[in-house]
N, C-alpha and C. Protein backbone atom coordinates (compact mmCIF):
# COMPACT_ATOMS: atom_id res chain seq x y z
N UNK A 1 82.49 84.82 99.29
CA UNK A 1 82.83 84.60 97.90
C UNK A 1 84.18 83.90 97.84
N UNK A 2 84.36 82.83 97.10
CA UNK A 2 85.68 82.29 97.27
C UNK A 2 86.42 82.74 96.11
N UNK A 3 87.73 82.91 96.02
CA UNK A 3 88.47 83.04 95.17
C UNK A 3 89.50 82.07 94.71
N UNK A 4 89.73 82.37 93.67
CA UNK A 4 90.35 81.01 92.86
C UNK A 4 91.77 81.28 92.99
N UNK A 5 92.79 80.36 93.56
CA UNK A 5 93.76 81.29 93.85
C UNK A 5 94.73 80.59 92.70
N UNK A 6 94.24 79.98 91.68
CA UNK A 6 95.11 80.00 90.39
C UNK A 6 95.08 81.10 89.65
N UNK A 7 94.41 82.32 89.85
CA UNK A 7 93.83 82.99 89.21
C UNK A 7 95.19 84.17 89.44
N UNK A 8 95.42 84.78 88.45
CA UNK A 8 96.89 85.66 88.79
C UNK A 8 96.86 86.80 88.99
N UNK A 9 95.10 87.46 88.96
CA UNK A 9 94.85 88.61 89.69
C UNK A 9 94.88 87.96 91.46
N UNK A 10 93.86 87.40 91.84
CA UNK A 10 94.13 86.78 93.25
C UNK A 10 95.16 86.38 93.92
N UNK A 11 96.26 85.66 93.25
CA UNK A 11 97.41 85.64 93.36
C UNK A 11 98.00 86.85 93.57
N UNK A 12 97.92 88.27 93.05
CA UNK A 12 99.15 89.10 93.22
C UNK A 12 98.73 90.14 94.12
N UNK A 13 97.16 89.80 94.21
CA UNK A 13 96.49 90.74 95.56
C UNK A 13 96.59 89.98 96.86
N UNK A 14 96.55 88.30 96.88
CA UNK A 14 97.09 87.67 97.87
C UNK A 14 98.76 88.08 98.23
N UNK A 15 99.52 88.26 97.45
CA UNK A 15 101.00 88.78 97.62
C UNK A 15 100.49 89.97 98.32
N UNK A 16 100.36 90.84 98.05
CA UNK A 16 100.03 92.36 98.37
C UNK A 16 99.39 92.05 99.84
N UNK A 17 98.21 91.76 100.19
CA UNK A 17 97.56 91.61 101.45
C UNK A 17 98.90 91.09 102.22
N UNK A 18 99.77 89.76 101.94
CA UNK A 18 101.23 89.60 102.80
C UNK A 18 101.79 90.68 102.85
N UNK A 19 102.11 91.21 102.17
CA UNK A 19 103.08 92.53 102.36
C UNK A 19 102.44 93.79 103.14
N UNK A 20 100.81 93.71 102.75
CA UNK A 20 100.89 94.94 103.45
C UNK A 20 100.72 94.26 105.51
N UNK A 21 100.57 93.19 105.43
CA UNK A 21 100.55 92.33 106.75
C UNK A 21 102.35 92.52 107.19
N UNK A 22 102.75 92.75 106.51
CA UNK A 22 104.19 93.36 106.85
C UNK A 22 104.86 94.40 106.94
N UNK A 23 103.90 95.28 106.70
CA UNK A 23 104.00 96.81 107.03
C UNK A 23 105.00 97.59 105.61
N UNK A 24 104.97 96.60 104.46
CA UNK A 24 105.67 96.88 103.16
C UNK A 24 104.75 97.72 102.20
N UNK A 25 104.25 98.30 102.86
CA UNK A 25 103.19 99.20 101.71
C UNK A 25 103.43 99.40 100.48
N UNK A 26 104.28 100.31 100.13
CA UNK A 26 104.94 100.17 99.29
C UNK A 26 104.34 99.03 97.73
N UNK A 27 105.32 98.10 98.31
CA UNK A 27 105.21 97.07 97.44
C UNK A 27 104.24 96.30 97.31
N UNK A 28 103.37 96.61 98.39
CA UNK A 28 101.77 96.07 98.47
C UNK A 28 101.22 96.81 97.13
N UNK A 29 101.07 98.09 97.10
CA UNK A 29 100.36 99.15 96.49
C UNK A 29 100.85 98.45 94.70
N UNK A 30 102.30 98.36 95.01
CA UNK A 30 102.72 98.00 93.57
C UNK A 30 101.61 96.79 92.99
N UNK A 31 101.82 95.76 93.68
CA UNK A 31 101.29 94.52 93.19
C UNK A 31 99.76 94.97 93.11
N UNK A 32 99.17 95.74 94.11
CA UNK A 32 98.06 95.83 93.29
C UNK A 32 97.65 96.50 91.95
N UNK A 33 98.39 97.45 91.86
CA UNK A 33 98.21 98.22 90.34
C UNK A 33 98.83 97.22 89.33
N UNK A 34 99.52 96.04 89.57
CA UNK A 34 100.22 95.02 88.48
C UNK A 34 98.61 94.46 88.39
N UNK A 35 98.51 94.32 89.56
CA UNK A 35 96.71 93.74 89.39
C UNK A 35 95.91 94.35 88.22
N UNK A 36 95.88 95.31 89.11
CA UNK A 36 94.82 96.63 87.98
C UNK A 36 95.03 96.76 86.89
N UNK A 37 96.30 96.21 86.77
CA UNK A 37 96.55 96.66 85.07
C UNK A 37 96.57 95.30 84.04
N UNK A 38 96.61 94.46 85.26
CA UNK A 38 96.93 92.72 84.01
C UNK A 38 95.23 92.38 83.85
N UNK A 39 94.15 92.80 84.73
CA UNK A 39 92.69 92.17 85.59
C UNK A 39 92.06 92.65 83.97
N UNK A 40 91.32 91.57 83.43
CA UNK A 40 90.27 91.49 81.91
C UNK A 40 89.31 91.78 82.39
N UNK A 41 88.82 91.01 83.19
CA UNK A 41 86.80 90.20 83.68
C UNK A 41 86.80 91.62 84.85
N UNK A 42 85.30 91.58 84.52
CA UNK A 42 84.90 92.30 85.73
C UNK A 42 85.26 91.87 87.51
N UNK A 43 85.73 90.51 87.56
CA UNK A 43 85.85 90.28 89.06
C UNK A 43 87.44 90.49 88.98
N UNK A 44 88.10 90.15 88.35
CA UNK A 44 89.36 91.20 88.12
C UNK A 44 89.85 92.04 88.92
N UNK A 45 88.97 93.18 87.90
CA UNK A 45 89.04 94.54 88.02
C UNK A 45 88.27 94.76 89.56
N UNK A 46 87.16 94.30 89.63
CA UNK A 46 86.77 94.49 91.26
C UNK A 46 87.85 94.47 92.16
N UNK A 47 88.44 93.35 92.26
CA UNK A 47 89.15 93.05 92.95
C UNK A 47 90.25 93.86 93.33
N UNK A 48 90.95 93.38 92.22
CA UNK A 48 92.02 94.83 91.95
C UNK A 48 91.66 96.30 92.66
N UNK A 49 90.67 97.03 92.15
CA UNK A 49 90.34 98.19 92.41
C UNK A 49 90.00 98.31 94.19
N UNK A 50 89.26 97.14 94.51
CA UNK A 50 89.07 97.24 95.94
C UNK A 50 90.33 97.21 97.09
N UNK A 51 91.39 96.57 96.39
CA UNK A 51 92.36 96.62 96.97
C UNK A 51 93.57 97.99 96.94
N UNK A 52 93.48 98.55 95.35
CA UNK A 52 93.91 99.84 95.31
C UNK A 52 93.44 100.77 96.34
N UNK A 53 91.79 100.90 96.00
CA UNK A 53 91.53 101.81 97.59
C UNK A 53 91.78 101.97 98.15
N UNK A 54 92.17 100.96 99.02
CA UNK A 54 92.87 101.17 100.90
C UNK A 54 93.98 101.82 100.35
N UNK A 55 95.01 102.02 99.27
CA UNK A 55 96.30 102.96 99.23
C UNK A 55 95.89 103.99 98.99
N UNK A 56 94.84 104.49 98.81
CA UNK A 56 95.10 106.09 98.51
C UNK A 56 95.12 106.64 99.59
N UNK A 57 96.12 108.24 99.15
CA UNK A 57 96.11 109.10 100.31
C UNK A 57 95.21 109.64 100.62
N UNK A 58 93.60 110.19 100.25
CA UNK A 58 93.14 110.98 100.18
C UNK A 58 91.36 110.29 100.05
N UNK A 59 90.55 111.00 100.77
CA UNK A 59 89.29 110.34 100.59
C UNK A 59 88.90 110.50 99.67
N UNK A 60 89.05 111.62 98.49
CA UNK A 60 88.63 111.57 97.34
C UNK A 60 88.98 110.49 96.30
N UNK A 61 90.27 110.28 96.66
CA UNK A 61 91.03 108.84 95.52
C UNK A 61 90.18 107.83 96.09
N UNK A 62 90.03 107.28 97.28
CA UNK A 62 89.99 106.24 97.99
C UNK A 62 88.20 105.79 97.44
N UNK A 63 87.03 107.05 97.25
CA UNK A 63 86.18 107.10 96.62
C UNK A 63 86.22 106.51 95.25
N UNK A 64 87.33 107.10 94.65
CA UNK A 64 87.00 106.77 93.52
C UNK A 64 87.54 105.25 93.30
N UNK A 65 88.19 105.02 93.57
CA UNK A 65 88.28 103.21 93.55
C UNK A 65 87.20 102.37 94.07
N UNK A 66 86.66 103.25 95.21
CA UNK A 66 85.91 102.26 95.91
C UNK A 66 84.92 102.22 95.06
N UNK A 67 84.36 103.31 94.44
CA UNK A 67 83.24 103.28 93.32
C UNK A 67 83.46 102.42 91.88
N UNK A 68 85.04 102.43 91.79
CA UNK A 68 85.00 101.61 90.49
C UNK A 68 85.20 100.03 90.84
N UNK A 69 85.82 99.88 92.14
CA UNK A 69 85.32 98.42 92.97
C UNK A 69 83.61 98.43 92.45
N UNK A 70 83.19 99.22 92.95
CA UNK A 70 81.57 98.91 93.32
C UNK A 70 80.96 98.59 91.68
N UNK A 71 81.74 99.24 90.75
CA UNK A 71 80.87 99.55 89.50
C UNK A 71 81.17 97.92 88.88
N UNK A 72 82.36 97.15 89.19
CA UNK A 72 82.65 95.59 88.77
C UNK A 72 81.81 94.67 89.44
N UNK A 73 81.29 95.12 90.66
CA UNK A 73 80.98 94.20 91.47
C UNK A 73 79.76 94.15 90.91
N UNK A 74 79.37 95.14 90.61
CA UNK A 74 77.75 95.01 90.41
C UNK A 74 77.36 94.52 88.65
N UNK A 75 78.40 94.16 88.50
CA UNK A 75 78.30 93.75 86.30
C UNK A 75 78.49 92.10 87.16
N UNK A 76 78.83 91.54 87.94
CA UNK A 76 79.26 90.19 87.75
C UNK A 76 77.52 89.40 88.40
N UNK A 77 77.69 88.64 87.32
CA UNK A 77 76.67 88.01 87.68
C UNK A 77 76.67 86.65 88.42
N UNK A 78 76.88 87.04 89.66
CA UNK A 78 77.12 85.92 90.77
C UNK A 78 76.34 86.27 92.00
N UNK A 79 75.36 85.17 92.49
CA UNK A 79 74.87 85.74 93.51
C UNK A 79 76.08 85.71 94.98
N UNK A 80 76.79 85.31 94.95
CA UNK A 80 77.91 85.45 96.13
C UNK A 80 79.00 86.87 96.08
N UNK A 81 78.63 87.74 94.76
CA UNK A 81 79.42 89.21 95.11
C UNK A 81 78.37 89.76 96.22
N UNK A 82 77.38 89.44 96.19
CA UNK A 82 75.87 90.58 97.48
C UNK A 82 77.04 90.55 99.00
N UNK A 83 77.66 89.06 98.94
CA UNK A 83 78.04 89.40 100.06
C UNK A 83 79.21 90.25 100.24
N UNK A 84 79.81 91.16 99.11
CA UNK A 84 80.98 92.14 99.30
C UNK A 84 80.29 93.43 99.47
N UNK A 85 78.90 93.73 98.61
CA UNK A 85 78.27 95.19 98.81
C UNK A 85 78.44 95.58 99.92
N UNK A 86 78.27 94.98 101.26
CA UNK A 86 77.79 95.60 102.59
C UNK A 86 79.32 96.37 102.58
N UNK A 87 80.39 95.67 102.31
CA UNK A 87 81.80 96.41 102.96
C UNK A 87 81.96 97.33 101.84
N UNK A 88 81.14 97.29 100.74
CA UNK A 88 82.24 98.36 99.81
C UNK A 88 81.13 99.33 99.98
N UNK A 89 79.58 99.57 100.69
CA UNK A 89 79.11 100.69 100.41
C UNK A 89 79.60 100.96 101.86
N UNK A 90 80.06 100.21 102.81
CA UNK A 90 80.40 101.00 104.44
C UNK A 90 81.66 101.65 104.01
N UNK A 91 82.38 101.36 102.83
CA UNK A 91 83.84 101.92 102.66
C UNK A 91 83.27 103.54 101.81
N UNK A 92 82.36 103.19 101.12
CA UNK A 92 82.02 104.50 100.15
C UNK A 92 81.67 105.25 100.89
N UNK A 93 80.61 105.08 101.88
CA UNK A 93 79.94 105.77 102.51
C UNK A 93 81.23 106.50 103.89
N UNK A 94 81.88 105.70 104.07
CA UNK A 94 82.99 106.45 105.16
C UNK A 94 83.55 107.35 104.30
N UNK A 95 84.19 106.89 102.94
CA UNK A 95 84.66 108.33 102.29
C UNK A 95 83.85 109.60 101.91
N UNK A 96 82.54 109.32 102.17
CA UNK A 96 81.20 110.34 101.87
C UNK A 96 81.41 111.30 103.05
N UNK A 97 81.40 110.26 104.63
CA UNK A 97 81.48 111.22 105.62
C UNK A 97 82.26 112.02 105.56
N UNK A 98 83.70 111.52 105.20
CA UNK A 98 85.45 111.44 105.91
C UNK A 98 84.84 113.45 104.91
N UNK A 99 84.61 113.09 103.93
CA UNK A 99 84.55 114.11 102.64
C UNK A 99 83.37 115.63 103.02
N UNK A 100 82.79 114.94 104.11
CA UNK A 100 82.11 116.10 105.23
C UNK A 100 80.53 116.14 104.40
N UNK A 101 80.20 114.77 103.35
CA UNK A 101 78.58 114.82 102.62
C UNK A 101 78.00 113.67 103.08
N UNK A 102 77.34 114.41 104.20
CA UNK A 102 76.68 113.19 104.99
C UNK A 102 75.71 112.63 104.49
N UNK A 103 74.39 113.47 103.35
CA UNK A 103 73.49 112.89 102.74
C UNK A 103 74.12 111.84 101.53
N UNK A 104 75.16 111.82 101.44
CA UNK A 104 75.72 110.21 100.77
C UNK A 104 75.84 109.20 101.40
N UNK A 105 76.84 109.65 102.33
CA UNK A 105 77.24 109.12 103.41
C UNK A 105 76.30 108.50 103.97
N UNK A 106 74.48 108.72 104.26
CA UNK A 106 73.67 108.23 105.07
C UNK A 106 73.17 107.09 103.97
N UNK A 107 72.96 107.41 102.60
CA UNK A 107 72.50 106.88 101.32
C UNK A 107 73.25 105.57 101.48
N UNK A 108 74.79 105.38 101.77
CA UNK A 108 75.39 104.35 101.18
C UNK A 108 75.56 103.48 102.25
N UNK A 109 75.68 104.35 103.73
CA UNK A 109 75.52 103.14 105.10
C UNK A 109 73.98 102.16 104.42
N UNK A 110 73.29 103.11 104.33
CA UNK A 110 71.62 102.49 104.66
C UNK A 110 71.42 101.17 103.37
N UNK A 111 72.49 101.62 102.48
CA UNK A 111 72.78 100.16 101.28
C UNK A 111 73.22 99.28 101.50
N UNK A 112 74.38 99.46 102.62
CA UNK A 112 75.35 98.72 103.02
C UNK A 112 74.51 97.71 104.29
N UNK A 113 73.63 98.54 104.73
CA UNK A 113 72.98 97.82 105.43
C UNK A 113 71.87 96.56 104.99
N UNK A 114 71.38 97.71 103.81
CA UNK A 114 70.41 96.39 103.19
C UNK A 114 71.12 95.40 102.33
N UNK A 115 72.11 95.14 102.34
CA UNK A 115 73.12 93.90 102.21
C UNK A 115 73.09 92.81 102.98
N UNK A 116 72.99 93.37 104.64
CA UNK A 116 73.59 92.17 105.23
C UNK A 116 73.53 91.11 105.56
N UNK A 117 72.15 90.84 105.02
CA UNK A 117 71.81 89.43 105.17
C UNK A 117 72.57 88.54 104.46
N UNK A 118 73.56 88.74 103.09
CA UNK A 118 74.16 88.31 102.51
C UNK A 118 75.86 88.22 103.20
N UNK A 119 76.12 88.46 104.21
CA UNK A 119 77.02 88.03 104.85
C UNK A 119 77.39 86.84 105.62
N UNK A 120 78.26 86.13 105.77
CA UNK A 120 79.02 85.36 106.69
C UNK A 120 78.41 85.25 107.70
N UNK A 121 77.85 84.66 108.43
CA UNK A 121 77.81 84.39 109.92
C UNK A 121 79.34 84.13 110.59
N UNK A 122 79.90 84.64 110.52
CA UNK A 122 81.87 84.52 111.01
C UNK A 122 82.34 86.29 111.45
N UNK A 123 83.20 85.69 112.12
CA UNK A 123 84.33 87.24 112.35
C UNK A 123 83.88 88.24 111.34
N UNK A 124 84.11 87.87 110.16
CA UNK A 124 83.95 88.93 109.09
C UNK A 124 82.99 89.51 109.01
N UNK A 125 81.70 88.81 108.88
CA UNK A 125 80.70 89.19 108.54
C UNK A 125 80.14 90.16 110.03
N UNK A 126 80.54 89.90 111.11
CA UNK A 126 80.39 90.96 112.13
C UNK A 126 80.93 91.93 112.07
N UNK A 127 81.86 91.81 111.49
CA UNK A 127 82.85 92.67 111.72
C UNK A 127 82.02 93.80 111.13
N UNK A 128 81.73 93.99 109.76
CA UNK A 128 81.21 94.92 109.17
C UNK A 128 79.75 95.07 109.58
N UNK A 129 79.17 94.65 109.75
CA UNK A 129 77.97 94.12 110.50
C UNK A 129 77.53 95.92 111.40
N UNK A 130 79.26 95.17 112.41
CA UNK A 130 78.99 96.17 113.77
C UNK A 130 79.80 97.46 112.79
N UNK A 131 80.76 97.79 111.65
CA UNK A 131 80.94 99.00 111.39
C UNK A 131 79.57 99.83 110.35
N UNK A 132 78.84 98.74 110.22
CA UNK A 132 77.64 99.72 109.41
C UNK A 132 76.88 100.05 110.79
N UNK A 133 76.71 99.48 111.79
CA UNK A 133 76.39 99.88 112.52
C UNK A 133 76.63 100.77 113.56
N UNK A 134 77.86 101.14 113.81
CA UNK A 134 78.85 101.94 114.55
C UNK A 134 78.57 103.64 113.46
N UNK A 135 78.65 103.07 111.99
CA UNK A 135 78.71 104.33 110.71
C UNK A 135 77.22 105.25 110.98
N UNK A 136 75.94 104.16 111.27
CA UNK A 136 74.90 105.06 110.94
C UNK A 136 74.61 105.69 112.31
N UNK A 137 74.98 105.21 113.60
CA UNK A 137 74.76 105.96 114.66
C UNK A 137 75.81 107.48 114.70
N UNK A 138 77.05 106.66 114.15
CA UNK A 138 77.81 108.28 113.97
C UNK A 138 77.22 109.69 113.09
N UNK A 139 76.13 109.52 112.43
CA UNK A 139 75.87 110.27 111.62
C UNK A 139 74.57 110.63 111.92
N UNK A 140 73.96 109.39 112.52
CA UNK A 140 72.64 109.70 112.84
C UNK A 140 71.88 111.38 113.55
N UNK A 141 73.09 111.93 114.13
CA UNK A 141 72.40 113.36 114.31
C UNK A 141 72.82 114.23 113.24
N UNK A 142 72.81 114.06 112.02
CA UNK A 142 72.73 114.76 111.31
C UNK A 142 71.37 114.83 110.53
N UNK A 143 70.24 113.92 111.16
CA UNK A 143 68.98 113.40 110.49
C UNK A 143 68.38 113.37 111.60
């Protein structure tokens, strides 16, 4: 999915991704809630919210962003968000495990999986590729 980087939500989550590439957390976290709070449109607020996630302390917070990531992603009517589902249900679904409810946890790998055809053939798109795949073998003896 490309992003528009005139765009001044993308812009201040591009700031933030530098900073947190600098170990400035902190001020990463800031710029994204400047995000969260300036973001109108549903890809916005996706955005925004997906990036809040990674700051929370706690798998329960980290859930709930990732779900309100998930709840923007899925209002925008673009066929190029399919290719973010795979990482935001491998992110939901890790906070399902992390949270010790594996029958979510198995629910949201197995979504994340039926995504992936909508991925990258690149780094990236392996990348998550091999963590939905790494996610459902970890769980797999619980089924």
């Amino acid at each position: 999915m490309e992003f528009d980087q005139q765009n001044l939500i993308v812009r201040l989550c591009s700031k933030g991704m530098e900073l947190e590439g600098q170990g400035n957390f902190p001020e990463a976290f800031k710029l994204f809630q400047d995000a969260w709070n300036q973001a109108t449109t549903d890809f916005e607020k996706f955005t925004a919210a997906h990036y809040l996630a990674r700051h929370q302390g706690t798998a329960a917070h980290k859930l709930k962003w990732d779900e309100i990531a998930l709840a923007f992603a899925l209002r925008i009517e673009n066929s190029e968000i399919k290719g973010t589902l795979p990482s935001l249900y491998l992110n939901i679904g890790k906070c399902f495990e992390d949270l010790k409810d594996f029958d979510q946890a198995n629910k949201n790998y197995q979504l994340a999986n039926s995504f992936v055809a909508f991925l990258p053939e690149d780094g990236y798109g392996n990348m998550i590729k091999s963590g939905i795949k790494k996610a459902l073998e970890r769980i797999s003896h619980f089924y």
